[in-house]
C-alpha atoms as a PDB file:
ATOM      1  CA  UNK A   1       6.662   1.972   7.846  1.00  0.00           C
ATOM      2  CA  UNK A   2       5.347  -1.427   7.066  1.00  0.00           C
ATOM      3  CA  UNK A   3       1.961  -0.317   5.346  1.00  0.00           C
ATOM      4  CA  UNK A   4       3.319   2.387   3.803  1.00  0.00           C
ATOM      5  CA  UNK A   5       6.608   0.322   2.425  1.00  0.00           C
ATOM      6  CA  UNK A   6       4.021  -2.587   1.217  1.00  0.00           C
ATOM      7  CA  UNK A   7       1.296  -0.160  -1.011  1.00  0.00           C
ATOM      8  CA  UNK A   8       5.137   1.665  -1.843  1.00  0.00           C
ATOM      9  CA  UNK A   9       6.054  -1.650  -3.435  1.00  0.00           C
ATOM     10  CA  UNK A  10       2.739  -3.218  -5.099  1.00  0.00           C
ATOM     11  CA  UNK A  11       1.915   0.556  -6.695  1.00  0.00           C
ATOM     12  CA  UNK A  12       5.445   0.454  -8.149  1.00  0.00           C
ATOM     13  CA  UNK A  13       4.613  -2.724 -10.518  1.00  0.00           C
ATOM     14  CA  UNK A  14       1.732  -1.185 -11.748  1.00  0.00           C
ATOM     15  CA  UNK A  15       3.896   2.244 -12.185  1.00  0.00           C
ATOM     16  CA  UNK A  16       6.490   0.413 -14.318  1.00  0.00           C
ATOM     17  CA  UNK A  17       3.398  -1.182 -16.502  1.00  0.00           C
ATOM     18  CA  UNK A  18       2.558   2.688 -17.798  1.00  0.00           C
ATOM     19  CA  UNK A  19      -0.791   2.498 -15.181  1.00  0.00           C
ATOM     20  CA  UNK A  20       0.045   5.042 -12.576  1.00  0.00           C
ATOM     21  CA  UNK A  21      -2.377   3.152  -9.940  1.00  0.00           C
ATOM     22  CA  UNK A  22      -4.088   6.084  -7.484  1.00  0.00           C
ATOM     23  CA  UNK A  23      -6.037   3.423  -5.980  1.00  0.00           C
ATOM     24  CA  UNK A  24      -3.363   2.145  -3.228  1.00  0.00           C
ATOM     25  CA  UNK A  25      -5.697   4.211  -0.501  1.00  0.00           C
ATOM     26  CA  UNK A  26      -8.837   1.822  -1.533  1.00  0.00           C
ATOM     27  CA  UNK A  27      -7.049  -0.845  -1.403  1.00  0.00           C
ATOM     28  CA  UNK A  28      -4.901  -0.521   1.635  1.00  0.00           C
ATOM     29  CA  UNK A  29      -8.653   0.427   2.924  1.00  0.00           C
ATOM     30  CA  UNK A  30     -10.304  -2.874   1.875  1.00  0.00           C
ATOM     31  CA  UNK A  31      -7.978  -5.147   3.395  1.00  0.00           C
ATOM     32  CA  UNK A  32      -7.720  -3.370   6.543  1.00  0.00           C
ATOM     33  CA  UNK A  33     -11.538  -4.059   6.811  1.00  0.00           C
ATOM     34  CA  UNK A  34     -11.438  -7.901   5.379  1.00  0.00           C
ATOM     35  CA  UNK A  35      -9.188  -8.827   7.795  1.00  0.00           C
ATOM     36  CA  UNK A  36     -10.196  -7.824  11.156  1.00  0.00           C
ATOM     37  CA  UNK A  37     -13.652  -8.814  10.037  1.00  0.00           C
ATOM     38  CA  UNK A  38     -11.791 -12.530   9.119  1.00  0.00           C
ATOM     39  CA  UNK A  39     -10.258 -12.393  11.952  1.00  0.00           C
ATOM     40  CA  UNK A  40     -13.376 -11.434  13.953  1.00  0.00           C
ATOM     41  CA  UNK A  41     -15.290 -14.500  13.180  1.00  0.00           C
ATOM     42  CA  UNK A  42     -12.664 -17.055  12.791  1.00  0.00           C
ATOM     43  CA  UNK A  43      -9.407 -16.238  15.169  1.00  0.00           C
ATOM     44  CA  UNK A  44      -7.347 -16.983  13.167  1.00  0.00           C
ATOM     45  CA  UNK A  45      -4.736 -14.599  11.869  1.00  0.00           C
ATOM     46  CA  UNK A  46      -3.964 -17.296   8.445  1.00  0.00           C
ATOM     47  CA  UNK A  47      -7.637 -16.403   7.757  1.00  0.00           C
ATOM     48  CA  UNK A  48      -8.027 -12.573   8.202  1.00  0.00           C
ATOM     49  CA  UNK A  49      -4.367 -11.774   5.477  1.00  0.00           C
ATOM     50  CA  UNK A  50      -6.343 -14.454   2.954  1.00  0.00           C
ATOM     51  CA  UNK A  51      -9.544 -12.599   3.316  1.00  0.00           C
ATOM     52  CA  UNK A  52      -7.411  -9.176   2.936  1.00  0.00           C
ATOM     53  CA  UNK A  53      -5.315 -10.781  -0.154  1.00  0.00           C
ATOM     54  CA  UNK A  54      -8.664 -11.848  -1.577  1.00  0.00           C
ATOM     55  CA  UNK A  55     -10.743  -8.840  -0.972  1.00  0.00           C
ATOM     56  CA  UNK A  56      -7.609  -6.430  -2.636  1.00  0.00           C
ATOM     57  CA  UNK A  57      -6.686  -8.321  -5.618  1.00  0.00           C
ATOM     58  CA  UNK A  58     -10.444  -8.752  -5.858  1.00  0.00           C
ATOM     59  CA  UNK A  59     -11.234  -4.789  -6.492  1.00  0.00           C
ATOM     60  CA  UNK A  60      -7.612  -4.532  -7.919  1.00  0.00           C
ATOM     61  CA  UNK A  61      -8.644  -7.151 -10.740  1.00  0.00           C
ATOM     62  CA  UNK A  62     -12.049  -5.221 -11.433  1.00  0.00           C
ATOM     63  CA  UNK A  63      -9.752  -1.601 -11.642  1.00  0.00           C
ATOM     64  CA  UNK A  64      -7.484  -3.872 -14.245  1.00  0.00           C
ATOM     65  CA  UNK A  65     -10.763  -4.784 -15.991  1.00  0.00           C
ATOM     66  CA  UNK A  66     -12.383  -1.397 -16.227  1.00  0.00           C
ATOM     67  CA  UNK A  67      -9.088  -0.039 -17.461  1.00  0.00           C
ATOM     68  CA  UNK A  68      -7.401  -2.308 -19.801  1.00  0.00           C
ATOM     69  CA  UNK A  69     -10.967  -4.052 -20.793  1.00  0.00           C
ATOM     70  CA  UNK A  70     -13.390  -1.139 -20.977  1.00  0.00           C
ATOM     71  CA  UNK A  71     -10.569   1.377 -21.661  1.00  0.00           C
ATOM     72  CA  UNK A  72     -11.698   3.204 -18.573  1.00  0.00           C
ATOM     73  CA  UNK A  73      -9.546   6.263 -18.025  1.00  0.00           C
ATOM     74  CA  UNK A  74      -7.259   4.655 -14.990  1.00  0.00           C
ATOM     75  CA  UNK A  75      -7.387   8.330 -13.056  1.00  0.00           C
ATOM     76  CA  UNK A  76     -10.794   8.016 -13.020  1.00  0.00           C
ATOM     77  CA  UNK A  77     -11.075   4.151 -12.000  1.00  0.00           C
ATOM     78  CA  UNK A  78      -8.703   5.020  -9.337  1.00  0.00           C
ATOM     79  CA  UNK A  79     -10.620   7.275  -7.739  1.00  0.00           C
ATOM     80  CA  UNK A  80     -13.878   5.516  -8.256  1.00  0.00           C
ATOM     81  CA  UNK A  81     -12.092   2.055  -6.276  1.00  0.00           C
ATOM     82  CA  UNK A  82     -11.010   4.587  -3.453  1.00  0.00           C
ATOM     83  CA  UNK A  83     -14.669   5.935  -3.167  1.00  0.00           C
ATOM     84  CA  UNK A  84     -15.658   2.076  -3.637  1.00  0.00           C
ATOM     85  CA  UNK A  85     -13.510   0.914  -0.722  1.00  0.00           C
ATOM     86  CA  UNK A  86     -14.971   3.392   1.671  1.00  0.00           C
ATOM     87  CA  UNK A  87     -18.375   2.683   0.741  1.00  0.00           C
ATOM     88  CA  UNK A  88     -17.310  -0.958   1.096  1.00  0.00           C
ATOM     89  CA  UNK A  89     -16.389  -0.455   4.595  1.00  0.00           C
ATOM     90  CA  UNK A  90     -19.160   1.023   5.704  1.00  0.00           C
ATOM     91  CA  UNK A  91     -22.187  -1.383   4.693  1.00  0.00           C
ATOM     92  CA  UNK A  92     -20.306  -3.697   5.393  1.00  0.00           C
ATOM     93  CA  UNK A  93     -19.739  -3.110   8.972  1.00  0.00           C
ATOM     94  CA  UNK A  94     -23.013  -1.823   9.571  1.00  0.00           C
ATOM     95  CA  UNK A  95     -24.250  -5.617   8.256  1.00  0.00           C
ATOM     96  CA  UNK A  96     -21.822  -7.667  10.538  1.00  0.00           C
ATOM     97  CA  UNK A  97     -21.068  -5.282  13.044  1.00  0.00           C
ATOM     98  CA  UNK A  98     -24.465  -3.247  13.103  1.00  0.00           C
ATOM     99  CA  UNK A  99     -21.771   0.079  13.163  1.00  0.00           C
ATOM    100  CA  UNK A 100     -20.567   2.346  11.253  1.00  0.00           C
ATOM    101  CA  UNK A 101     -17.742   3.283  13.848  1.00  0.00           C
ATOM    102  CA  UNK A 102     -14.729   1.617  15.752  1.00  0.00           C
ATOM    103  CA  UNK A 103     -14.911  -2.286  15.110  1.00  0.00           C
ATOM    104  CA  UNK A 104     -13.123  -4.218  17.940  1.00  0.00           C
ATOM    105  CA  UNK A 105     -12.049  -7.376  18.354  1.00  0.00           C
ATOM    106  CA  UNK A 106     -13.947  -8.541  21.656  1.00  0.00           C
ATOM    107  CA  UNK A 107     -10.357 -10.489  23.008  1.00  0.00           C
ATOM    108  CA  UNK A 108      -7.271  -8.475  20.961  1.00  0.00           C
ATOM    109  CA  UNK A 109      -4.509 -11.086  20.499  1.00  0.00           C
ATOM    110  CA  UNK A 110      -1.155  -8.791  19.629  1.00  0.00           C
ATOM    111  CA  UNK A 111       0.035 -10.169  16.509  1.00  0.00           C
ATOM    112  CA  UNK A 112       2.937 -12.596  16.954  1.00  0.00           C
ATOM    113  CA  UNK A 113       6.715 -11.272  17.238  1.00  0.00           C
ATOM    114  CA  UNK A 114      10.213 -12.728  15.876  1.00  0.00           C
ATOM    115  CA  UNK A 115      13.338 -12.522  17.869  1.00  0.00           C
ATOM    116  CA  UNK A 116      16.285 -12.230  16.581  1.00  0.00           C
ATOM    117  CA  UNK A 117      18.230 -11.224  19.793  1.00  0.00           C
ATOM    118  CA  UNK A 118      21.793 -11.695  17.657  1.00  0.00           C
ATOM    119  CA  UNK A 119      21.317  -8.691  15.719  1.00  0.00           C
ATOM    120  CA  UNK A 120      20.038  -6.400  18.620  1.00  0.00           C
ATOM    121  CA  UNK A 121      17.021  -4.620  20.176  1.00  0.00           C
ATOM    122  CA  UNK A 122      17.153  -2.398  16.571  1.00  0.00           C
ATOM    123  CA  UNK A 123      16.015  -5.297  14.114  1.00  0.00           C
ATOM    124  CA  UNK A 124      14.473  -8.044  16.499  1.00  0.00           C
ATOM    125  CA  UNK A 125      11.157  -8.163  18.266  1.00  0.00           C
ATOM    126  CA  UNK A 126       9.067  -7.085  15.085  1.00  0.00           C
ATOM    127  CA  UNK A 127       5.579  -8.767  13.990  1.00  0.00           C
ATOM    128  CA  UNK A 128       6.230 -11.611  10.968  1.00  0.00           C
ATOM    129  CA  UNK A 129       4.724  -8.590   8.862  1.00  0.00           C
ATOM    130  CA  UNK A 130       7.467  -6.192   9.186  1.00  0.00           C
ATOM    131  CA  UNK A 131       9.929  -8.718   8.182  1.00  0.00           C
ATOM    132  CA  UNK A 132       7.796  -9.843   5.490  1.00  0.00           C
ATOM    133  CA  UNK A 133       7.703  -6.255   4.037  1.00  0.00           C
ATOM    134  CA  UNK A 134      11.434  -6.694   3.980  1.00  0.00           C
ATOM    135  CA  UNK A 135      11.739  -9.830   2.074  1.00  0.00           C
ATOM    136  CA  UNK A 136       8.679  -9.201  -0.378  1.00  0.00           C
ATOM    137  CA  UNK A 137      10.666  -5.624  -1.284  1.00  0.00           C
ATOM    138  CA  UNK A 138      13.686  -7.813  -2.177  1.00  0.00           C
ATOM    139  CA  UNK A 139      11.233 -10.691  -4.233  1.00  0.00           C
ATOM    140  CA  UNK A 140      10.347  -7.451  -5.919  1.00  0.00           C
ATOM    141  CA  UNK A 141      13.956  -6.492  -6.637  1.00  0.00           C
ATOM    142  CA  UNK A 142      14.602  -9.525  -8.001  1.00  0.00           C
ATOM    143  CA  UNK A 143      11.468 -10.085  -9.838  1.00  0.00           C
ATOM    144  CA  UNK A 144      11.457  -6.551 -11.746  1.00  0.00           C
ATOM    145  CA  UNK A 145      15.205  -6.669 -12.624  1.00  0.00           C
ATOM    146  CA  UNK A 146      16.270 -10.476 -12.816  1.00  0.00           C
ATOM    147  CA  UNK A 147      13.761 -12.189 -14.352  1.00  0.00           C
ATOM    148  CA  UNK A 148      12.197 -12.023 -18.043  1.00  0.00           C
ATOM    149  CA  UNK A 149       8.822 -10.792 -16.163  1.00  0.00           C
ATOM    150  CA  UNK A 150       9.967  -7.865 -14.983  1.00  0.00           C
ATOM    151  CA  UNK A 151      11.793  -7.012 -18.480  1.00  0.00           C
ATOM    152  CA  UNK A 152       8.916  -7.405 -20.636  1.00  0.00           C
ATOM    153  CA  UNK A 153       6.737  -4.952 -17.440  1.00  0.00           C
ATOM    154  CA  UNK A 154       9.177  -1.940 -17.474  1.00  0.00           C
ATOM    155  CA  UNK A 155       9.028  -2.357 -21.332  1.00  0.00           C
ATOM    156  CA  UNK A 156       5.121  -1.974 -21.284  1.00  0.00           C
ATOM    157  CA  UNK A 157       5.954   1.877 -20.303  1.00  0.00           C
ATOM    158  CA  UNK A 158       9.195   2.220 -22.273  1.00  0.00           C
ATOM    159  CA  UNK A 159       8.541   0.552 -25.929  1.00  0.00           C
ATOM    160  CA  UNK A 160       5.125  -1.387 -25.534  1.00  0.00           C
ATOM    161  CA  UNK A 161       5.352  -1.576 -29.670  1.00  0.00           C
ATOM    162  CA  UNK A 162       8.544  -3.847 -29.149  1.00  0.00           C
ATOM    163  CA  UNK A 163       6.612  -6.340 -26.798  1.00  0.00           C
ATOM    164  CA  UNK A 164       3.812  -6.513 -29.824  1.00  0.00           C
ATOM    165  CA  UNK A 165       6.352  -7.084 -32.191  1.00  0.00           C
ATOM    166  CA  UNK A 166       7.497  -9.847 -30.252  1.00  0.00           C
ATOM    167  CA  UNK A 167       3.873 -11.183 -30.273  1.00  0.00           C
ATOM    168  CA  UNK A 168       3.662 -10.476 -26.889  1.00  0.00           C
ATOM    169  CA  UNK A 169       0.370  -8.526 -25.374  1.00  0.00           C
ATOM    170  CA  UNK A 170       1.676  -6.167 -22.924  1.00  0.00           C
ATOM    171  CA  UNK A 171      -2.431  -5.770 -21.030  1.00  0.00           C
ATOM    172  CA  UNK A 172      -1.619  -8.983 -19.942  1.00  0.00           C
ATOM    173  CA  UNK A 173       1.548  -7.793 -18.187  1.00  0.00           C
ATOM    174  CA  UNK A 174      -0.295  -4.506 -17.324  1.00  0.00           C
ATOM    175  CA  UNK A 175      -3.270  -7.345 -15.563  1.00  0.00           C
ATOM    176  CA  UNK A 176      -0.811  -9.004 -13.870  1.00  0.00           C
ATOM    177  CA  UNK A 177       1.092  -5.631 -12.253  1.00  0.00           C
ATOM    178  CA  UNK A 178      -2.349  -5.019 -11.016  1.00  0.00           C
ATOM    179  CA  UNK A 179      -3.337  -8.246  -9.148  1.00  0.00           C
ATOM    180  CA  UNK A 180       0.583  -8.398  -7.807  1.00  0.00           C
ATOM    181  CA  UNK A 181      -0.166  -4.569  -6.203  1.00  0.00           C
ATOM    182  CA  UNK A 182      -3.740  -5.533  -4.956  1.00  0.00           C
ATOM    183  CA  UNK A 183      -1.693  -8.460  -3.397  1.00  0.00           C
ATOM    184  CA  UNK A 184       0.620  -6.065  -1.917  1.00  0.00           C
ATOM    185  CA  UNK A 185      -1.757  -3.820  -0.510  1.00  0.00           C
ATOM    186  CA  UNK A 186      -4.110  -6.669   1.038  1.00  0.00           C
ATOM    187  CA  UNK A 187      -1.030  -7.662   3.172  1.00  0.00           C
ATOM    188  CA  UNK A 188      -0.604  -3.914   4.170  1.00  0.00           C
ATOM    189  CA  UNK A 189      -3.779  -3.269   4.658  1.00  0.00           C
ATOM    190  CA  UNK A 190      -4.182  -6.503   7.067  1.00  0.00           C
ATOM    191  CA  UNK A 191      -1.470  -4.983   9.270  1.00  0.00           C
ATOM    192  CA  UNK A 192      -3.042  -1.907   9.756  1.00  0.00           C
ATOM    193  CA  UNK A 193      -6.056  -3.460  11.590  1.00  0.00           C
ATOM    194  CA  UNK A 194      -4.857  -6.349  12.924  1.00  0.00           C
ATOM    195  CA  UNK A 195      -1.686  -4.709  14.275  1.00  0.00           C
ATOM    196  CA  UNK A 196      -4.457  -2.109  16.273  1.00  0.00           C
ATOM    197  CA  UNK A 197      -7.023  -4.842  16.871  1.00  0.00           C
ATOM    198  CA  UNK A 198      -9.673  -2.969  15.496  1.00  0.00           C
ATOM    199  CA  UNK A 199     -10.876  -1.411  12.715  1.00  0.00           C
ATOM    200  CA  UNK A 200     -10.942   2.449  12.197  1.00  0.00           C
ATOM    201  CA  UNK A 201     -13.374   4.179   9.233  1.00  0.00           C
ATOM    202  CA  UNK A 202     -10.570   6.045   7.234  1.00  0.00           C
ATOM    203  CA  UNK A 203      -8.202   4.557   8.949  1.00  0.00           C
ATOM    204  CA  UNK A 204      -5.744   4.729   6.532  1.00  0.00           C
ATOM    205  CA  UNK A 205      -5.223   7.825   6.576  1.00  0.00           C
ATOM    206  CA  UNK A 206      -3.587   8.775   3.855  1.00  0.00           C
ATOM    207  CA  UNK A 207      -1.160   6.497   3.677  1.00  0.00           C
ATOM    208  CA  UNK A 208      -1.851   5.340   0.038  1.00  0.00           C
ATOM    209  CA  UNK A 209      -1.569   8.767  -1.059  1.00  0.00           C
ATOM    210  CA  UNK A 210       1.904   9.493   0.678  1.00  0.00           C
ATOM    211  CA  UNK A 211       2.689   5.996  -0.732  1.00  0.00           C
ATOM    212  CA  UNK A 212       2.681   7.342  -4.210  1.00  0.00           C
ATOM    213  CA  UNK A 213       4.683  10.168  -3.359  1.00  0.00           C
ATOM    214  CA  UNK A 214       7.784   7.496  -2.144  1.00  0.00           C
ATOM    215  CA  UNK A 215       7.580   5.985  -4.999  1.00  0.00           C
ATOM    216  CA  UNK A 216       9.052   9.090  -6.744  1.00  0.00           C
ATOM    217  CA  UNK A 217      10.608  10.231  -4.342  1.00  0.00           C
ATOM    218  CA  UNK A 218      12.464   6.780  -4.099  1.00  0.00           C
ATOM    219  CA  UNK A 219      13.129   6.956  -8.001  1.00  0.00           C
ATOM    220  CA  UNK A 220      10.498   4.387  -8.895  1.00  0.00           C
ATOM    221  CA  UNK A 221      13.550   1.652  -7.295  1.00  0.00           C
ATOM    222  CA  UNK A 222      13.088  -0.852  -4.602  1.00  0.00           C
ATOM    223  CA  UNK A 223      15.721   0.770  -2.604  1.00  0.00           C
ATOM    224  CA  UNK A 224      14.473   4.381  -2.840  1.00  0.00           C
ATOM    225  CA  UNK A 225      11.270   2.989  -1.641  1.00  0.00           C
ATOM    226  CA  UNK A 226      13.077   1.682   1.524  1.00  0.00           C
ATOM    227  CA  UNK A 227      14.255   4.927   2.149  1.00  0.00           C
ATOM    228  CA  UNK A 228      11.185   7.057   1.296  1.00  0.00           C
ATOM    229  CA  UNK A 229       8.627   4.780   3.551  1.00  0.00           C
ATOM    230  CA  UNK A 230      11.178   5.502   6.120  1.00  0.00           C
ATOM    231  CA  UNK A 231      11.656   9.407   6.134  1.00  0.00           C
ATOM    232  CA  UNK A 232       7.573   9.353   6.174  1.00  0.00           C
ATOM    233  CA  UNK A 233       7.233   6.872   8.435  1.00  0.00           C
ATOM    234  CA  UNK A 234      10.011   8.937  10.936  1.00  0.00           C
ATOM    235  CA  UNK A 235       7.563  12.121  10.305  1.00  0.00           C
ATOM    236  CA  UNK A 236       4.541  10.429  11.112  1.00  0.00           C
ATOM    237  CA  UNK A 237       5.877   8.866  14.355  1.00  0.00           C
ATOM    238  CA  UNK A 238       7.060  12.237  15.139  1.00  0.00           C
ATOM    239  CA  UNK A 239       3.960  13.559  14.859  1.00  0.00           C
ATOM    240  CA  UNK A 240       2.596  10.813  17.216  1.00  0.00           C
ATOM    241  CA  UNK A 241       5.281  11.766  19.885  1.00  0.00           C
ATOM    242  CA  UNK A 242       5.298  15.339  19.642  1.00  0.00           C
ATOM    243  CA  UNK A 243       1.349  16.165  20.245  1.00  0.00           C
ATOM    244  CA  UNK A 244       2.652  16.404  24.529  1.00  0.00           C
ATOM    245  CA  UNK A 245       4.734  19.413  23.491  1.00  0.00           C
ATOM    246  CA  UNK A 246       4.546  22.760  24.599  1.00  0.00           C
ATOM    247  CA  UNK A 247       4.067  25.855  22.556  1.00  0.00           C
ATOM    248  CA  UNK A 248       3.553  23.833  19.549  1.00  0.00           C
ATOM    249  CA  UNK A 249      -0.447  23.445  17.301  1.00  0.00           C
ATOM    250  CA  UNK A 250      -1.365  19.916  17.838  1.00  0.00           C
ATOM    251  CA  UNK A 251      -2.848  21.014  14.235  1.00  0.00           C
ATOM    252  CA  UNK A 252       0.465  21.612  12.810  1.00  0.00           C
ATOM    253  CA  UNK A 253       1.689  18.285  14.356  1.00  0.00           C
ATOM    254  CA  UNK A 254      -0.458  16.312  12.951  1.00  0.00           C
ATOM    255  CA  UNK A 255      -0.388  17.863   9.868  1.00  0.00           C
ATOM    256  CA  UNK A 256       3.226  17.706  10.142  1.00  0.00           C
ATOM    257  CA  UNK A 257       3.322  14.163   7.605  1.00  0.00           C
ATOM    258  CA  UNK A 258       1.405  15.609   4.741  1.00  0.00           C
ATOM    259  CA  UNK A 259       3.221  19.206   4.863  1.00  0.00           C
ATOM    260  CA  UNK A 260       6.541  16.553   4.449  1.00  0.00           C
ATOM    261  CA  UNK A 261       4.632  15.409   1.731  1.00  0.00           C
ATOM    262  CA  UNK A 262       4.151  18.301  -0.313  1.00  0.00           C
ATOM    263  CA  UNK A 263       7.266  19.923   0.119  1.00  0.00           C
ATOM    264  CA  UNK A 264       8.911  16.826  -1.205  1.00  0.00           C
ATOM    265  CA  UNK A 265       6.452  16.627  -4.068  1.00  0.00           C
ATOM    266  CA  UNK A 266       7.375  20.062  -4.813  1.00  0.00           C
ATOM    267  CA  UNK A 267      11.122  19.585  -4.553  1.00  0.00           C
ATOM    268  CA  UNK A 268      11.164  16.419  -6.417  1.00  0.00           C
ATOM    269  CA  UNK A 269       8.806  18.660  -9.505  1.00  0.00           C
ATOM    270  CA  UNK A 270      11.086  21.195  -9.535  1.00  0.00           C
ATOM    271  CA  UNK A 271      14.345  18.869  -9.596  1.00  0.00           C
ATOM    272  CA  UNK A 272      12.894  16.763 -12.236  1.00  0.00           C
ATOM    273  CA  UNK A 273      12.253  20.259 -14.219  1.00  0.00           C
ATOM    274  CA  UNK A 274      15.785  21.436 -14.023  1.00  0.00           C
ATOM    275  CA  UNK A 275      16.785  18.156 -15.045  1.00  0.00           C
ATOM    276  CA  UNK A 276      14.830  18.332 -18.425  1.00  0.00           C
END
């Protein structure tokens, strides 16, 4: 869940701005890559979520440029950044790693665990990123509905003619949702790789695609993103488990995450059409 609840959460700043960011995939993609290759040369796991910060608020920050600079349409940046971030990957590995395939860390150090043995085998024994996705959801919380930041970013989608009224530009709320979700992503993105101890072309998987769908599904709220990155993230580890059964297409199974996927996208479609 931890990926998917992290690219959930930095695509729903942007989404608030007006900028519907389809770029979480790239992203997520990017600092998957950074990071085992930071960690791959230095050993140290500090290092490898800098480099995957870096490297995803790095091509997040050119997306913001393109769009809000060059007036780029941001559909069309989007999808350019996820091409980007493949491409990315792959001459990049092939220059360090002289591959194009599986990159592995020659000695794979599993990523340090909390316990917390008060509150039971159900929330203890978790990397520092799982609880981190926690905690940064609630920063989130707070920043989008507590602070004068986040009132002046939902209002770049709802009345961005008040904010210039005010004399304030709303692009440069719009630039900063866009560095805080490359920010976001580059922490998920580490903890896909360095949670594996390797890095998988494509390993993504998806994920920044389903991500968007939680975020409407979970009503565009820190909460509902909780609860969408888990009912995903319960399919996809059901698909995992369920490829030893009997009688049953390991096809289907695996497909089993994205069929969730678009049946909620068309449930949500159709509920949001009744309600208009």
């Amino acid at each position: 869940m931890t990926p998917l609840l992290l690219a959930a959460t930095g695509g729903l700043f942007t989404g608030l701005a007006g900028m519907l960011n389809i770029a979480l995939e790239g992203l997520l993609l990017v600092g998957a890559f950074s990071a085992l290759a930071a960690v791959y040369f230095t050993g140290s796991f500090t290092a490898a979520l800098a480099a995957a910060v870096f490297a995803a608020v790095a091509l997040s920050a050119l997306m913001a440029f393109t769009t809000l600079k060059l007036r780029s349409n941001v559909f069309i940046t989007g999808l350019a950044v996820n091409l980007l971030a493949g491409g990315f990957a792959a001459v990049f590995s092939q220059y360090f790693f002289k591959t194009r395939g599986v990159v592995a860390l020659p000695e794979f150090r599993s990523l340090p665990t909390l316990d917390f043995s008060f509150t039971g085998e159900l929330l203890s024994g978790y990397s520092l990123f799982v609880y981190a996705g926690w905690i940064l959801l609630f920063f989130a919380w707070v920043v989008i509905y507590k602070t004068p930041f986040g009132y002046r970013l939902r209002a770049c989608e709802i009345n961005p003619e008040a904010l210039v009224s005010l004399g304030i530009r709303p692009d440069t709320y719009r630039w900063a949702a866009f560095l805080i979700c490359g920010f976001f992503c580059g922490i998920g993105g580490s903890f896909l790789s360095l949670n594996l101890g390797a890095f998988v072309p494509n390993m993504t998987a998806g994920k920044g695609w389903i991500a968007l769908v939680v975020i409407f599904l979970g009503g565009r709220r820190p909460l509902g993103l909780l609860a969408g990155a888990f009912i995903f993230s319960l399919a996809e580890a059901f698909s995992n488990y369920a490829q030893g059964m009997h009688n049953v297409p390991a096809d289907f199974i695996l497909a089993f995450p994205y069929i969730l996927t678009f049946i909620v996208m068309v449930l949500v479609s159709v509920q949001k059409k009744r309600l208009n």
